[in-house]
PDB file of N, CA and C in Angstrom:
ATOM      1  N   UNK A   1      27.481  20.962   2.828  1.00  0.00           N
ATOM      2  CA  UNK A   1      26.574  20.787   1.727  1.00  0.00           C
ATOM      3  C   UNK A   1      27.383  20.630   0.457  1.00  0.00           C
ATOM      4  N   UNK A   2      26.567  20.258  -0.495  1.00  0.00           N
ATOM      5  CA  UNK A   2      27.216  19.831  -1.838  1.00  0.00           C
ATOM      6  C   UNK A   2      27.873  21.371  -2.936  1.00  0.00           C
ATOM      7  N   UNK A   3      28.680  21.038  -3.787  1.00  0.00           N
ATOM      8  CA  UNK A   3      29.343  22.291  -4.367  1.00  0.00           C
ATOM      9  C   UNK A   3      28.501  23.214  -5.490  1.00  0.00           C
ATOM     10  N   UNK A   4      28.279  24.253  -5.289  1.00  0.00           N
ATOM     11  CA  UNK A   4      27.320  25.162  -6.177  1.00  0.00           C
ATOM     12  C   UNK A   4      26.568  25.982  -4.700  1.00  0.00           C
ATOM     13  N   UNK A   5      25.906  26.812  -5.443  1.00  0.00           N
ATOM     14  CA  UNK A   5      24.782  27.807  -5.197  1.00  0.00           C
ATOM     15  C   UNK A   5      23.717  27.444  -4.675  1.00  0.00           C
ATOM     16  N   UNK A   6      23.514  27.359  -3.041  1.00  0.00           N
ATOM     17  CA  UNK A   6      22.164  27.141  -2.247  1.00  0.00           C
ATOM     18  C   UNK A   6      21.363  28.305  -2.681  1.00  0.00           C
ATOM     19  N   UNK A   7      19.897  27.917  -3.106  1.00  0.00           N
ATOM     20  CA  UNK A   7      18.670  28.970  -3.348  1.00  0.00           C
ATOM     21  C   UNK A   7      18.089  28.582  -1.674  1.00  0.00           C
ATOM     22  N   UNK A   8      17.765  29.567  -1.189  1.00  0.00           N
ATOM     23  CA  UNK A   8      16.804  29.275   0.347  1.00  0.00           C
ATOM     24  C   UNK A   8      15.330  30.101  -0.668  1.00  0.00           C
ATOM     25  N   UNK A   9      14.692  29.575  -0.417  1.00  0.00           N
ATOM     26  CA  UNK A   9      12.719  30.036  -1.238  1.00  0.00           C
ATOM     27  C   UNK A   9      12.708  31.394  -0.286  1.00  0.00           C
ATOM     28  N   UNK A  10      12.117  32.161  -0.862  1.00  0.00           N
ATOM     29  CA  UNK A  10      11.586  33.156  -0.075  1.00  0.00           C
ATOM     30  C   UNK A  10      10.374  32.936   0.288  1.00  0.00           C
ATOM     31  N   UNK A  11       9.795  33.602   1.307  1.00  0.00           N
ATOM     32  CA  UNK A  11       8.006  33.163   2.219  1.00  0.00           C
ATOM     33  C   UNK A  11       7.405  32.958   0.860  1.00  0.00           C
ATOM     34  N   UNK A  12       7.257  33.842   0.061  1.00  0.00           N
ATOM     35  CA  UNK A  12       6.265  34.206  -0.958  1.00  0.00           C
ATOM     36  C   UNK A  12       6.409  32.954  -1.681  1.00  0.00           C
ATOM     37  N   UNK A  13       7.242  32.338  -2.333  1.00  0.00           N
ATOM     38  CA  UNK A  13       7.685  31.328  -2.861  1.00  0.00           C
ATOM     39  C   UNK A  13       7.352  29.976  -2.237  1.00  0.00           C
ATOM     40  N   UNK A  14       7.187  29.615  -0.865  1.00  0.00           N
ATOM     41  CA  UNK A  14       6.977  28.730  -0.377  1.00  0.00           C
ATOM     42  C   UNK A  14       5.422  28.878  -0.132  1.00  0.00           C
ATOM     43  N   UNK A  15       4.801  29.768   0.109  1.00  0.00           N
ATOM     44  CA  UNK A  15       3.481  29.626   0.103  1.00  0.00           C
ATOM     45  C   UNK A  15       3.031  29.656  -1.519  1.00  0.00           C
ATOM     46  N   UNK A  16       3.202  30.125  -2.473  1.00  0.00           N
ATOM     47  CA  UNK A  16       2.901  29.854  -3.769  1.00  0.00           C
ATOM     48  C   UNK A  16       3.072  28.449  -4.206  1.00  0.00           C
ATOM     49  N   UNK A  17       4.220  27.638  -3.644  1.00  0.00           N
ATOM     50  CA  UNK A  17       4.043  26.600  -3.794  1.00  0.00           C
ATOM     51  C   UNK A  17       3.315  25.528  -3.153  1.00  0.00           C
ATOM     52  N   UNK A  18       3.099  25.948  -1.575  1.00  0.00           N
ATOM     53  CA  UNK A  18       1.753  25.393  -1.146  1.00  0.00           C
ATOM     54  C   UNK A  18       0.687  25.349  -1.425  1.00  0.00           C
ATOM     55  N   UNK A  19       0.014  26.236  -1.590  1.00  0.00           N
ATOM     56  CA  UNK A  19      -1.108  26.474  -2.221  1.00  0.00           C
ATOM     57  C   UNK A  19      -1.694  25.626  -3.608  1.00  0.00           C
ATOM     58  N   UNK A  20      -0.147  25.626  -4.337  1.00  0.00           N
ATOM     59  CA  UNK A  20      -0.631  25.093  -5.553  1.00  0.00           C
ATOM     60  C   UNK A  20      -0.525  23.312  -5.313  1.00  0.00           C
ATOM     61  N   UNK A  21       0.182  22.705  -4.684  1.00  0.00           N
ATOM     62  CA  UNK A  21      -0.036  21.540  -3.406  1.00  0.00           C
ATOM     63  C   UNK A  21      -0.972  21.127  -3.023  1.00  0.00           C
ATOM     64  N   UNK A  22      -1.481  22.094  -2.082  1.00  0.00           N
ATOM     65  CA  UNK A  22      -2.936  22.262  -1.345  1.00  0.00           C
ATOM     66  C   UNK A  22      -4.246  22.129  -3.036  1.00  0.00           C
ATOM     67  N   UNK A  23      -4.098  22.653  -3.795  1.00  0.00           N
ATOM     68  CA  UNK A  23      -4.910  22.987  -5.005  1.00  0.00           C
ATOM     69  C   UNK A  23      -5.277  21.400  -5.246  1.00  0.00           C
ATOM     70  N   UNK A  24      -3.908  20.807  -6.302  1.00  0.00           N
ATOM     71  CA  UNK A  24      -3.621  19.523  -6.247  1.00  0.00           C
ATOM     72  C   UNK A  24      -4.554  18.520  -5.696  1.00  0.00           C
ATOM     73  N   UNK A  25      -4.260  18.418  -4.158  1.00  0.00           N
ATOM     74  CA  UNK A  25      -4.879  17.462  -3.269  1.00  0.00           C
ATOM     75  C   UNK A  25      -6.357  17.977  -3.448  1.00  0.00           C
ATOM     76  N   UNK A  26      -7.017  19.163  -3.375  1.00  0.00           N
ATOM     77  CA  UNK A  26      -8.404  19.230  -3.122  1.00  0.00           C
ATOM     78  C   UNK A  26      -9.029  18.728  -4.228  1.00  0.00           C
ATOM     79  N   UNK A  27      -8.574  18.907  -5.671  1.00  0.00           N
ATOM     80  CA  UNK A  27      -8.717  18.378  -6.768  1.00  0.00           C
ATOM     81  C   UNK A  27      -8.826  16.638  -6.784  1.00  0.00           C
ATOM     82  N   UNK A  28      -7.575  16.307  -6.466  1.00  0.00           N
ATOM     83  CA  UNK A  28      -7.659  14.648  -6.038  1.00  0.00           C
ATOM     84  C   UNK A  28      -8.848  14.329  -5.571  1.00  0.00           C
ATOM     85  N   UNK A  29      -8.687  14.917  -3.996  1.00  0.00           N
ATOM     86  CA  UNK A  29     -10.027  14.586  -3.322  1.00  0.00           C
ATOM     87  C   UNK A  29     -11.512  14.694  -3.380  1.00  0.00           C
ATOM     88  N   UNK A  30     -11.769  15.028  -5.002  1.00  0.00           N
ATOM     89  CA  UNK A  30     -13.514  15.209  -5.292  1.00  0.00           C
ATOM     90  C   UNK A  30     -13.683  14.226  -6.422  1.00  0.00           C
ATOM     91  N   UNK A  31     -12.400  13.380  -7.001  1.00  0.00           N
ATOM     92  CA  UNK A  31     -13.046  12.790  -8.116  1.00  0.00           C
ATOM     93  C   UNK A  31     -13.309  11.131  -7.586  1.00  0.00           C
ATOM     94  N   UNK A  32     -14.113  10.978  -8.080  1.00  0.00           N
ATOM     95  CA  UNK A  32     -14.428   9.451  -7.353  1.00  0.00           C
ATOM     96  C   UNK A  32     -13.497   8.498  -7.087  1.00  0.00           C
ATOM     97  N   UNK A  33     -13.766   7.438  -6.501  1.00  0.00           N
ATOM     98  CA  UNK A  33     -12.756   6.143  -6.162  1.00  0.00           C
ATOM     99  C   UNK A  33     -13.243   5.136  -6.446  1.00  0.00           C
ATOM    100  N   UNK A  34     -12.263   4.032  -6.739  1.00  0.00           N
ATOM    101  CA  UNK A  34     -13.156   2.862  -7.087  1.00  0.00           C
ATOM    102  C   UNK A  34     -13.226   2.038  -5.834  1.00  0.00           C
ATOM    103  N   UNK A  35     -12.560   1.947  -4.666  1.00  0.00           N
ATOM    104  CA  UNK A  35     -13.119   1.494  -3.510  1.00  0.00           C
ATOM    105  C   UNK A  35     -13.768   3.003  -2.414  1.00  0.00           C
ATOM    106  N   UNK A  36     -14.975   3.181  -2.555  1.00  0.00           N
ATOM    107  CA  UNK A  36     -15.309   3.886  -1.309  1.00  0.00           C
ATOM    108  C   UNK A  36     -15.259   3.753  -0.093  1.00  0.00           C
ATOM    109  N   UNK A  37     -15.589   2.755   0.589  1.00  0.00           N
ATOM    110  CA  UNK A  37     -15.083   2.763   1.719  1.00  0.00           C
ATOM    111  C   UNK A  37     -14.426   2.606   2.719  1.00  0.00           C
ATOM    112  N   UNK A  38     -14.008   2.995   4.321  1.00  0.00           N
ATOM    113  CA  UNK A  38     -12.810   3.211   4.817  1.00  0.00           C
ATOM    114  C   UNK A  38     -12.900   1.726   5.620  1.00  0.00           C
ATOM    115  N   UNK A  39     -13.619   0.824   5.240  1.00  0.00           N
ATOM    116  CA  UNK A  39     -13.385  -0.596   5.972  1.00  0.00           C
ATOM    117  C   UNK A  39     -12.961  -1.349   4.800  1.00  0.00           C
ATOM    118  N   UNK A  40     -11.880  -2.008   5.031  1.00  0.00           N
ATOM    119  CA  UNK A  40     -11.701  -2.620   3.576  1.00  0.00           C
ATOM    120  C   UNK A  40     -10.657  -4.060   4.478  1.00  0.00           C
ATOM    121  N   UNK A  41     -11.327  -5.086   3.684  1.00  0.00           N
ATOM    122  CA  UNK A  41     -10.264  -6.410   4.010  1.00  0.00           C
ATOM    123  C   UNK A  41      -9.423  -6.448   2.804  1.00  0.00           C
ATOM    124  N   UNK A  42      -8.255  -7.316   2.626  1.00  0.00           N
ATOM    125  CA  UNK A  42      -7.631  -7.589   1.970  1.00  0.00           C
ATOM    126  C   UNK A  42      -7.327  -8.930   2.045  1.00  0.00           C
ATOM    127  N   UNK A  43      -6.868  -9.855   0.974  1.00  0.00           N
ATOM    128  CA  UNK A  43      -6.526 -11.297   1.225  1.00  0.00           C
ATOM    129  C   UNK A  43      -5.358 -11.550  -0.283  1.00  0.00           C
ATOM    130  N   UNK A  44      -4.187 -12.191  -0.145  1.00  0.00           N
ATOM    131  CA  UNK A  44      -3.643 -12.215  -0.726  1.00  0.00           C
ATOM    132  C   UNK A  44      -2.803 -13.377  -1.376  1.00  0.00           C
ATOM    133  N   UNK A  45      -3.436 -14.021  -2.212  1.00  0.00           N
ATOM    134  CA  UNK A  45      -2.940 -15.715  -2.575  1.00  0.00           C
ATOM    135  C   UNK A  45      -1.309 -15.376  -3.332  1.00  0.00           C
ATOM    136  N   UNK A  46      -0.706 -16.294  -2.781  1.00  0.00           N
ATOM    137  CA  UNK A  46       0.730 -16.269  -3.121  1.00  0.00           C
ATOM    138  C   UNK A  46       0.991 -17.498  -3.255  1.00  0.00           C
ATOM    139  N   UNK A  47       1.954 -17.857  -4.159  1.00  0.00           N
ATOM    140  CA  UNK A  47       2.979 -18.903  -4.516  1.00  0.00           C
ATOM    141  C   UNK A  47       4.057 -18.883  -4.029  1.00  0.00           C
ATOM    142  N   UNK A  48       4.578 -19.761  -3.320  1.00  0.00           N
ATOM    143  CA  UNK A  48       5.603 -19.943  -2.765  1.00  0.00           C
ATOM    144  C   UNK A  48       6.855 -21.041  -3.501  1.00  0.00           C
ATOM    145  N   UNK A  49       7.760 -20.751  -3.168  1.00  0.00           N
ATOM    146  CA  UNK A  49       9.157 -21.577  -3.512  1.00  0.00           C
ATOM    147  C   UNK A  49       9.264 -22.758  -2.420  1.00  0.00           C
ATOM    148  N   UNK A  50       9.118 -23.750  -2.622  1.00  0.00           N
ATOM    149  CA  UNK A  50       9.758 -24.781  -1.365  1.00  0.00           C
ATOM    150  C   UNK A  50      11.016 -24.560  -0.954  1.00  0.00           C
ATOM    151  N   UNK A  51      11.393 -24.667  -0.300  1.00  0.00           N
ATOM    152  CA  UNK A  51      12.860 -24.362   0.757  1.00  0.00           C
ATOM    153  C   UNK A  51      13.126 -24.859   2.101  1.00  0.00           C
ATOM    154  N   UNK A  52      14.147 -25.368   2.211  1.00  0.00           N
ATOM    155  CA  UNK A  52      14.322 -25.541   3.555  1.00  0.00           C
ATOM    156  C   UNK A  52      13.992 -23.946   4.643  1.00  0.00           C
ATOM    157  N   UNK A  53      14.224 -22.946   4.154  1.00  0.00           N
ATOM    158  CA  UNK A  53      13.498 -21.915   4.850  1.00  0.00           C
ATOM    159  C   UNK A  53      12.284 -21.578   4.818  1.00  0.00           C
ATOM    160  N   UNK A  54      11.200 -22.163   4.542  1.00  0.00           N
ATOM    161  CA  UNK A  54       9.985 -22.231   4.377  1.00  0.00           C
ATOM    162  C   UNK A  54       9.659 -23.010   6.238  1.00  0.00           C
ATOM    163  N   UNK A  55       8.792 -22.088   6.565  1.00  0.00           N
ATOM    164  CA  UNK A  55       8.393 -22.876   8.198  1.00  0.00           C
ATOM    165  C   UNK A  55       6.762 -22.460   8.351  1.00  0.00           C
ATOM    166  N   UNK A  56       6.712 -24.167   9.138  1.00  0.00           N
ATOM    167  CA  UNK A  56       5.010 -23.572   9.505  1.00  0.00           C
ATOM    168  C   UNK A  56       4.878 -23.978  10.829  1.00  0.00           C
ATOM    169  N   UNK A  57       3.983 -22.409  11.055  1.00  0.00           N
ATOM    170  CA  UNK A  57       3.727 -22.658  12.883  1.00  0.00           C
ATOM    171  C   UNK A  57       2.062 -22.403  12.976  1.00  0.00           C
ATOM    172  N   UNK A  58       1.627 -23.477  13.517  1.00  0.00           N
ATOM    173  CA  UNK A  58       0.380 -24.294  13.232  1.00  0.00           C
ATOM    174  C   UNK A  58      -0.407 -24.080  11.827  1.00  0.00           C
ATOM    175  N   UNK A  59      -1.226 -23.211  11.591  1.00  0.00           N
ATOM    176  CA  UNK A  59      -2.097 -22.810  10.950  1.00  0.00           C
ATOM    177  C   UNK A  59      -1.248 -21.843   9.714  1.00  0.00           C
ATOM    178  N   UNK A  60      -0.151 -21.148  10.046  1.00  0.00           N
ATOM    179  CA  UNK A  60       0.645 -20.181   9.457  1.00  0.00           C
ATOM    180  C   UNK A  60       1.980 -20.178   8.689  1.00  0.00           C
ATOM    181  N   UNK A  61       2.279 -20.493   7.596  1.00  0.00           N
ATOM    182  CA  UNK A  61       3.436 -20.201   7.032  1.00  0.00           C
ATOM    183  C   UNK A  61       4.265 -19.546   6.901  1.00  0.00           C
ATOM    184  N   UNK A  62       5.648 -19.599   7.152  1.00  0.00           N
ATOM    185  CA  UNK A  62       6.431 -17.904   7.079  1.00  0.00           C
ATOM    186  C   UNK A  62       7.599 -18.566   6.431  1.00  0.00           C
ATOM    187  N   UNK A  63       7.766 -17.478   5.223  1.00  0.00           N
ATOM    188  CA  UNK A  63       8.738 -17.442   4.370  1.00  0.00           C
ATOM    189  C   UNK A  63       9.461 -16.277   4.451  1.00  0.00           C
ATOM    190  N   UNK A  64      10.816 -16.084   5.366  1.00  0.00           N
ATOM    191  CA  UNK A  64      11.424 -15.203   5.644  1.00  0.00           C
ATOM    192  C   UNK A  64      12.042 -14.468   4.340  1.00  0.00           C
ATOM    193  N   UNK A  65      12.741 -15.033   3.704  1.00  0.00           N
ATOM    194  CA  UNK A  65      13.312 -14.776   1.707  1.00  0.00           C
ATOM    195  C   UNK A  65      11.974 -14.261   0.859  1.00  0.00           C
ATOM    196  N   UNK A  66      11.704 -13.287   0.761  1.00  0.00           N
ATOM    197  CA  UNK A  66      11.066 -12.390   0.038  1.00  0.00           C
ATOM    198  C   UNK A  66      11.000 -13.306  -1.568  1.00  0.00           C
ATOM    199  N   UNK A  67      11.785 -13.429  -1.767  1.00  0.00           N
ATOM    200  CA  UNK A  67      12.503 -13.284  -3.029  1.00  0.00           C
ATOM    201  C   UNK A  67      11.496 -15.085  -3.699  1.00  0.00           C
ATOM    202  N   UNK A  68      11.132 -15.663  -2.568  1.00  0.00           N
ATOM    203  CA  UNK A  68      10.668 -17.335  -2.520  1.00  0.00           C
ATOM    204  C   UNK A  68       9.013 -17.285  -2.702  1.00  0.00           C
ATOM    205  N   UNK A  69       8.685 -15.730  -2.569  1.00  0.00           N
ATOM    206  CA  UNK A  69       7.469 -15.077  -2.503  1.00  0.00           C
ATOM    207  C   UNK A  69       6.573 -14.599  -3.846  1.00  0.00           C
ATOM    208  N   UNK A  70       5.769 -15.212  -4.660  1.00  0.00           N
ATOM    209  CA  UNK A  70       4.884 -14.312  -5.327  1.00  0.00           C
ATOM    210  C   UNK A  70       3.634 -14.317  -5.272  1.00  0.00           C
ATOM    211  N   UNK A  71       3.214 -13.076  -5.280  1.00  0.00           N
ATOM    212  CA  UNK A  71       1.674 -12.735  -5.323  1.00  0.00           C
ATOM    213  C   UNK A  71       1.414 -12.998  -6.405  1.00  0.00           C
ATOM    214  N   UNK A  72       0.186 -13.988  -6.500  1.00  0.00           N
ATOM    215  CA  UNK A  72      -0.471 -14.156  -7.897  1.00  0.00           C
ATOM    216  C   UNK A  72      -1.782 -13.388  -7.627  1.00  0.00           C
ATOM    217  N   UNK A  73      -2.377 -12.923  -6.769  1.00  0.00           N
ATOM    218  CA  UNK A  73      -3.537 -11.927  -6.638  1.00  0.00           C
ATOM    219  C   UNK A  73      -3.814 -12.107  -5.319  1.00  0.00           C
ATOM    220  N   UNK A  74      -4.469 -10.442  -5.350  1.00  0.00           N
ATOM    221  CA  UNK A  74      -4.366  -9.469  -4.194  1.00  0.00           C
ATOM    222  C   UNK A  74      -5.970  -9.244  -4.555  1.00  0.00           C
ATOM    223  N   UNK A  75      -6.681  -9.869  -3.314  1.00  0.00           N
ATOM    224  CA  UNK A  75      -8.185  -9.634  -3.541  1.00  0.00           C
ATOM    225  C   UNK A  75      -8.432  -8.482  -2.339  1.00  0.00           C
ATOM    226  N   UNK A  76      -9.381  -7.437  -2.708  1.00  0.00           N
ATOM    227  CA  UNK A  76      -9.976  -6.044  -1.510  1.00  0.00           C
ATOM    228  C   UNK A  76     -11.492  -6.363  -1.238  1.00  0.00           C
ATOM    229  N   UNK A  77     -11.708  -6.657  -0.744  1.00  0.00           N
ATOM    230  CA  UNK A  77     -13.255  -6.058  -0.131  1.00  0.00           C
ATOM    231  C   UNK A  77     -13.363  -5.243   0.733  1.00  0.00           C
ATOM    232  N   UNK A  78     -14.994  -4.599  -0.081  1.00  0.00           N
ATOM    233  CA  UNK A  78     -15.537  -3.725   0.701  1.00  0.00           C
ATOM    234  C   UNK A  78     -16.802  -3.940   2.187  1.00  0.00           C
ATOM    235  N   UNK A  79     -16.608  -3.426   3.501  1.00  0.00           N
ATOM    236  CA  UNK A  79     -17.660  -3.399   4.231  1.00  0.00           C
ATOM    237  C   UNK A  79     -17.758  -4.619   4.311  1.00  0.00           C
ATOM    238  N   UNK A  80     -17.169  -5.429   4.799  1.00  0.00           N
ATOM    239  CA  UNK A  80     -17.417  -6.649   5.131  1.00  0.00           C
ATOM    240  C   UNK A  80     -17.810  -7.674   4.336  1.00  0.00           C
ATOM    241  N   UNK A  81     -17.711  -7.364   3.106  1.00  0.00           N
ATOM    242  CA  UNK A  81     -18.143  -8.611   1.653  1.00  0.00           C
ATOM    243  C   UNK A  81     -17.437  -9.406   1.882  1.00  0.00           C
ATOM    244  N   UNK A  82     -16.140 -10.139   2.611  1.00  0.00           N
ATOM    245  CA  UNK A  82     -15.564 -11.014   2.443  1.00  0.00           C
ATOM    246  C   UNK A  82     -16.435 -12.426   2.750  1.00  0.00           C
ATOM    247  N   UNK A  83     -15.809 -13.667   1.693  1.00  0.00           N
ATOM    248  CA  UNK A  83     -16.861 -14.542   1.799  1.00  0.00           C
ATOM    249  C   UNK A  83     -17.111 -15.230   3.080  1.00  0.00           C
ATOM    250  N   UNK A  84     -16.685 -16.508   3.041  1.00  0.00           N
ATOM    251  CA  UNK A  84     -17.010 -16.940   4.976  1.00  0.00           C
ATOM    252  C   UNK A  84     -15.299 -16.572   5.352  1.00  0.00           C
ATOM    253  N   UNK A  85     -15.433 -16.527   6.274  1.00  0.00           N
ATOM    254  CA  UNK A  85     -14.038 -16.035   7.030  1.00  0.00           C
ATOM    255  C   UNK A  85     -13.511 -17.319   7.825  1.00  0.00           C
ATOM    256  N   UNK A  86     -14.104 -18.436   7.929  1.00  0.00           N
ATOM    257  CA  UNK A  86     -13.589 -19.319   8.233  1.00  0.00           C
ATOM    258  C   UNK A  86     -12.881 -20.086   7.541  1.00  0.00           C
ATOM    259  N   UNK A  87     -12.546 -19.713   6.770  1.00  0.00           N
ATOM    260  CA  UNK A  87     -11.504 -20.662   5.494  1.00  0.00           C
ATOM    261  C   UNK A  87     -10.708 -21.225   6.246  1.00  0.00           C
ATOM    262  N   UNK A  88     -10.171 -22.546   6.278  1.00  0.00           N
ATOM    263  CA  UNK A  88      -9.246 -23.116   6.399  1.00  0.00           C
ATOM    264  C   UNK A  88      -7.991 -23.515   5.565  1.00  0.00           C
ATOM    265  N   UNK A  89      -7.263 -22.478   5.458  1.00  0.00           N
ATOM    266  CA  UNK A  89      -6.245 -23.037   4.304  1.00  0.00           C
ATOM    267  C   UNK A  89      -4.873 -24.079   4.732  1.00  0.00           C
TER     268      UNK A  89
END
């Protein structure tokens, strides 16, 4: 281990700090959200860089270089709101 003085917590200390942890999260968990529910789509329009590493396999594009990648918006729906799902892009 590194040079100086290891503290090990004593029980008391580690449950005082759980608790106040535990406190935390229950707090989190009562104030509202702006997406409620646990079905959620996502769809995400991006701009791409042309490149010779740019490949498409049928229907699908893959740009391995991150970096050739930007999100210009990140759309969420809820419960199935997404519009027709047959988009053809």
């Amino acid at each position: 281990m590194g040079k100086g003085q290891h503290h090990m917590p004593t029980k008391e200390e580690l449950v005082q700090h759980y608790n106040r942890v535990n406190t935390v999260l229950q707090c989190r968990a009562t104030q509202s959200r702006f997406l409620q529910s646990r079905n959620l789509n996502c769809v995400a329009l991006c701009e791409v860089i042309t490149s010779k590493d740019l490949q498409k396999h049928g229907n699908i594009w893959v740009c391995p270089i991150s970096d050739h990648v930007c999100t210009r918006f990140f759309f969420v729906y809820e419960d199935g709101q997404v519009g027709n799902a047959n988009i053809n892009t």
